[in-house]
N, C-alpha and C. Protein backbone atom coordinates (compact mmCIF):
# COMPACT_ATOMS: atom_id res chain seq x y z
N UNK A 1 20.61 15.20 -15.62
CA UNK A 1 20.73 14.69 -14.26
C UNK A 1 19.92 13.40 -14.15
N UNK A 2 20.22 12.32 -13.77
CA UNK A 2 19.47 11.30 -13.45
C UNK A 2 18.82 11.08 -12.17
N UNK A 3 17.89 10.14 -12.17
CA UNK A 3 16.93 9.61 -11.02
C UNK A 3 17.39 10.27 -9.96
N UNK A 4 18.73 9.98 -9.87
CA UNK A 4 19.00 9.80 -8.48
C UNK A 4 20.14 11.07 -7.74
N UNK A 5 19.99 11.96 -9.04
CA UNK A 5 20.82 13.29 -8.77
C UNK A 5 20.59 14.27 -8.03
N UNK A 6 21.67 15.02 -7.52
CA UNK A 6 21.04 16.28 -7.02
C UNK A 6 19.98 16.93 -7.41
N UNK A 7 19.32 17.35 -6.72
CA UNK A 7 18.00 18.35 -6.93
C UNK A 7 16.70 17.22 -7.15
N UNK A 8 17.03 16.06 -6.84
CA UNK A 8 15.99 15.23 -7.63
C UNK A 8 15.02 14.50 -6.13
N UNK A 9 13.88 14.49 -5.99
CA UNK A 9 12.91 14.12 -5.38
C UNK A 9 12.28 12.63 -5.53
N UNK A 10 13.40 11.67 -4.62
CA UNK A 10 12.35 10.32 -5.45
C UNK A 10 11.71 9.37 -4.20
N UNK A 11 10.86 9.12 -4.63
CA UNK A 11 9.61 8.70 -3.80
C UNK A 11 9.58 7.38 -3.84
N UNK A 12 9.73 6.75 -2.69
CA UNK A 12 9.77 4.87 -2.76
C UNK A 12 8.23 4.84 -3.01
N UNK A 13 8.21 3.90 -3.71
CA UNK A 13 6.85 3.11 -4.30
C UNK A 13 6.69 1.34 -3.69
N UNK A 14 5.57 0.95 -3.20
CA UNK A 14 5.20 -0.42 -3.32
C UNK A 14 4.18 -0.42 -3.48
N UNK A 15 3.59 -2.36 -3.87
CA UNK A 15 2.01 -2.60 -3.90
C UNK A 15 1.90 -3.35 -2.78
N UNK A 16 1.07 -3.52 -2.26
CA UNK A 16 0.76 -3.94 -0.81
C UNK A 16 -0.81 -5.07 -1.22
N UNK A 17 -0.37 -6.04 -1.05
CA UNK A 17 -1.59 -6.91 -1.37
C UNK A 17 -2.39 -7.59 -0.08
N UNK A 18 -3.35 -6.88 0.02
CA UNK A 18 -4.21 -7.32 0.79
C UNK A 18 -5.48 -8.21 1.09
N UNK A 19 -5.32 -9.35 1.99
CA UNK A 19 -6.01 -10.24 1.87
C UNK A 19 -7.39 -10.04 2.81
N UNK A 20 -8.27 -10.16 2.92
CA UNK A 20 -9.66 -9.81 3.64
C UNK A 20 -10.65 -10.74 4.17
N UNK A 21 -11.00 -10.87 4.91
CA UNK A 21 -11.78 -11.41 6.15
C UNK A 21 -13.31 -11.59 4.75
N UNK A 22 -14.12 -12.66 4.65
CA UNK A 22 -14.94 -12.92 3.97
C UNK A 22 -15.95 -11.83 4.27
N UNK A 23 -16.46 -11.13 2.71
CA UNK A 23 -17.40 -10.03 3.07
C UNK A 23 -16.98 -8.59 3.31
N UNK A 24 -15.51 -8.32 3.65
CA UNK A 24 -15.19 -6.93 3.76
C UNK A 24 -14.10 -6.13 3.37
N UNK A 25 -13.93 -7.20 1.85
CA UNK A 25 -13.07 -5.90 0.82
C UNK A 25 -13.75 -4.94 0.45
N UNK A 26 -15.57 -4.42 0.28
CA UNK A 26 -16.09 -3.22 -0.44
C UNK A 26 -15.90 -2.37 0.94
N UNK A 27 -15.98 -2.35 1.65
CA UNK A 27 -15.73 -1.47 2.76
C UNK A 27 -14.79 -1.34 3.50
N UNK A 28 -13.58 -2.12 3.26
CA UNK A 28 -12.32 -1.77 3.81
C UNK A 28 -11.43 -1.20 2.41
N UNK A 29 -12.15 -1.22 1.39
CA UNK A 29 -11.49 -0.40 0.12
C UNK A 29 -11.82 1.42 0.26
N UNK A 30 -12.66 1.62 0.89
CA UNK A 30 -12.58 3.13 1.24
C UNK A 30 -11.63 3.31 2.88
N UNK A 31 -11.83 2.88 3.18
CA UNK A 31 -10.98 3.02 4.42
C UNK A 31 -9.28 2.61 4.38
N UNK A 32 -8.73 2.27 3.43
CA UNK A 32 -7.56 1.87 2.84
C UNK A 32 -7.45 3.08 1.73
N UNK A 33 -8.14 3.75 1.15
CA UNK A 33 -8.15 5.00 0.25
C UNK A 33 -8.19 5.89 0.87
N UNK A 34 -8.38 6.18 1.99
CA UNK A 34 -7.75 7.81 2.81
C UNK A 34 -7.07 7.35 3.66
N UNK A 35 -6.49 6.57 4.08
CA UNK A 35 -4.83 6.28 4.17
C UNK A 35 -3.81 7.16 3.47
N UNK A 36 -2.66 8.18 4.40
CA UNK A 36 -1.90 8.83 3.78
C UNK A 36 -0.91 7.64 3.26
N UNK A 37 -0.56 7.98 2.07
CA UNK A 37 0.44 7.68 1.52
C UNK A 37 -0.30 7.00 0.42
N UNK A 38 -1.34 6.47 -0.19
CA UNK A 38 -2.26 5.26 -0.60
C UNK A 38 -2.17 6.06 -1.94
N UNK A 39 -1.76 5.88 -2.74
CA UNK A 39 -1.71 6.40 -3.95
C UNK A 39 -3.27 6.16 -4.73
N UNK A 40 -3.73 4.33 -4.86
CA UNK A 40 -4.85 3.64 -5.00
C UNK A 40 -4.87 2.78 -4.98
N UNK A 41 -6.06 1.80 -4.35
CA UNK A 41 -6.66 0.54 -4.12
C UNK A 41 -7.90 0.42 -5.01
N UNK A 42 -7.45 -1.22 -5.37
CA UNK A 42 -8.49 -1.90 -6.16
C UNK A 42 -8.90 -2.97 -5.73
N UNK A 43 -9.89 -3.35 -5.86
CA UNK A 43 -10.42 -4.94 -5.27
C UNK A 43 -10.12 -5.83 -6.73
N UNK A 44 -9.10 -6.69 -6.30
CA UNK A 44 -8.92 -7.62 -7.51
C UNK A 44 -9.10 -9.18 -7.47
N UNK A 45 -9.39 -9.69 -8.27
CA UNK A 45 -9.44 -11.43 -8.02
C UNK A 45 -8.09 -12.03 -7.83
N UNK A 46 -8.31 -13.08 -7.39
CA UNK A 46 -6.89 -13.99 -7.63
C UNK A 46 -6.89 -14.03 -5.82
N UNK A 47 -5.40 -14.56 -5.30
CA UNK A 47 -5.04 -14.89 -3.83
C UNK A 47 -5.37 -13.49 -2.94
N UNK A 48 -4.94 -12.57 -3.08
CA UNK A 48 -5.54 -11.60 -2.38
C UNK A 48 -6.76 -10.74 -2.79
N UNK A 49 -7.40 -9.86 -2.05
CA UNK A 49 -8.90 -9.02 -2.23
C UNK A 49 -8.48 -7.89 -2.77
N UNK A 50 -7.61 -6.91 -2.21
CA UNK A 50 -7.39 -6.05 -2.82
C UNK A 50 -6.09 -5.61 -3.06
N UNK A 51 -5.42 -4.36 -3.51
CA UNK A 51 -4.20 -4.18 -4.29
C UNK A 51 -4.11 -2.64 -4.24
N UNK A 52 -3.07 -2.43 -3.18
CA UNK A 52 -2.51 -1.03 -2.99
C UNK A 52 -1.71 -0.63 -3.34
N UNK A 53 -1.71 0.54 -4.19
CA UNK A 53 -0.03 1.67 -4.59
C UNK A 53 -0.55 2.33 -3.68
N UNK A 54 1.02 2.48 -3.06
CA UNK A 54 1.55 3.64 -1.74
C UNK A 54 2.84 3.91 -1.92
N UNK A 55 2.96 4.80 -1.80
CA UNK A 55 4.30 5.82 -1.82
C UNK A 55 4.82 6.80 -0.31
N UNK A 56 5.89 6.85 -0.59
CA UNK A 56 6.73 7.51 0.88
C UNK A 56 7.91 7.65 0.26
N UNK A 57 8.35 8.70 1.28
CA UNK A 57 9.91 9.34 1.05
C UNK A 57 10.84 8.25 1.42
N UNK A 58 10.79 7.01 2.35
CA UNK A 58 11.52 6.09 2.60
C UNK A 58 10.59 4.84 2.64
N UNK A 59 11.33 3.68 2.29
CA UNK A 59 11.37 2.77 3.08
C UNK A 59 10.46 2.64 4.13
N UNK A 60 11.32 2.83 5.37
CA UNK A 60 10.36 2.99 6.52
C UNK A 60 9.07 3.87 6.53
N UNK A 61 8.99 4.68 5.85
CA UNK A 61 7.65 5.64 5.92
C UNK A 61 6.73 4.54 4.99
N UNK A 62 6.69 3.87 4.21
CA UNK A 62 5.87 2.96 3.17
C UNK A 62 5.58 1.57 4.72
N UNK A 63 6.54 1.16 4.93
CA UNK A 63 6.70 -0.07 6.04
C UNK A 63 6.19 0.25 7.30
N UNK A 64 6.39 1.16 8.22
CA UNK A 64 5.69 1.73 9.43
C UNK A 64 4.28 2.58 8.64
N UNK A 65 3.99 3.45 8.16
CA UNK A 65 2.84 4.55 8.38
C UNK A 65 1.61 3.47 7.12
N UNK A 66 1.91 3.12 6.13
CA UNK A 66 1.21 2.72 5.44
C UNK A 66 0.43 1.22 5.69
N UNK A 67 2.23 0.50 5.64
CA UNK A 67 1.72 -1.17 6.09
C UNK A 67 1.04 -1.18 7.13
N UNK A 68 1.91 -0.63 8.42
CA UNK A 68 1.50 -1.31 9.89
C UNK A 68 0.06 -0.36 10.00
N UNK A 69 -0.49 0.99 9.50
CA UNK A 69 -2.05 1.15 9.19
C UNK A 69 -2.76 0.38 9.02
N UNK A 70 -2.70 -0.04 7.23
CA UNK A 70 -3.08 -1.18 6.87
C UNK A 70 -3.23 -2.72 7.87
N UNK A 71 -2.60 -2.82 8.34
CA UNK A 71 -2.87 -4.51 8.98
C UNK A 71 -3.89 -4.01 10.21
N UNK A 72 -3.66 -2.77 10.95
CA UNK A 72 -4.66 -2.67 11.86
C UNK A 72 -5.99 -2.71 11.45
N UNK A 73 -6.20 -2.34 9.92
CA UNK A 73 -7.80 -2.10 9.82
C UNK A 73 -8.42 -3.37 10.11
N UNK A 74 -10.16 -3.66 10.93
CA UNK A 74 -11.02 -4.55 11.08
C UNK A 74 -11.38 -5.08 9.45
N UNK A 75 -10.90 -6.10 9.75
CA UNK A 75 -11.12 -6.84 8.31
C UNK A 75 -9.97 -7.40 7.95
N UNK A 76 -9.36 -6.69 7.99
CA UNK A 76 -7.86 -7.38 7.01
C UNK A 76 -7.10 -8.49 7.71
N UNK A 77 -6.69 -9.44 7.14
CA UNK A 77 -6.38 -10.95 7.40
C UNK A 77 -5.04 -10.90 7.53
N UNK A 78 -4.36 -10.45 5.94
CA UNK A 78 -3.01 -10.77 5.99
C UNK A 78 -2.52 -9.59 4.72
N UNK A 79 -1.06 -9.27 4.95
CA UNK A 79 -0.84 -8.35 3.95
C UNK A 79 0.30 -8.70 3.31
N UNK A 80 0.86 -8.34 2.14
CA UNK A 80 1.91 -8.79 1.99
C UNK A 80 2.61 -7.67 0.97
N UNK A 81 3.38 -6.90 1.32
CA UNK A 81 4.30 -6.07 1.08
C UNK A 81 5.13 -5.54 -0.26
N UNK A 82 5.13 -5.54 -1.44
CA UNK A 82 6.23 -5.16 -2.56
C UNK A 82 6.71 -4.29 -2.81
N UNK A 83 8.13 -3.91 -2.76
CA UNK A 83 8.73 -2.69 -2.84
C UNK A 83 8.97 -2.37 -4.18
N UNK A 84 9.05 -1.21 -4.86
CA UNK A 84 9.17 -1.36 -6.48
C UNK A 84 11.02 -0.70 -6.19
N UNK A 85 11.43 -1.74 -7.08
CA UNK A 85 13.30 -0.93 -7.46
C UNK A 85 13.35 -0.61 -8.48
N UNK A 86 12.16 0.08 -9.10
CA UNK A 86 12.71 1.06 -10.42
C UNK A 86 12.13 1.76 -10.51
């Protein structure tokens, strides 16, 4: 049966790159980690601060419950979204 067969359970995946207000990626990295859906966050170098896997049964559950979380937290600047298609 493949991926996408009966009986089969598949879970949308994205990384969610998050950009941060100077000073508060170490403490908006635990508060982005008990976030349902947050698989894990890392604080990484480069254009954004940190770097989220999150998972949901749809689409919209990754885009409403995870993202629009995410942008409310104090700190966070800007986010920017990747859906994985494989």
């Amino acid at each position: 049966m493949g991926r996408h067969g009966v009986g089969t359970s598949t879970m949308v995946r994205a990384f969610i790159m998050v950009k941060t207000a100077a000073g508060k990626s170490e403490d908006l990295l635990a508060e982005i980690r008990e976030l349902d859906g947050v698989e894990e966050a890392h604080i990484v170098a480069g254009q954004y601060d940190i770097i989220v896997e999150a998972v949901g049964e749809e689409v919209y559950d990754l885009m409403h419950d995870v993202a629009t979380n995410l942008r409310s937290l104090d700190g966070v600047a800007d986010t920017k979204t990747y859906i994985c298609l494989d």
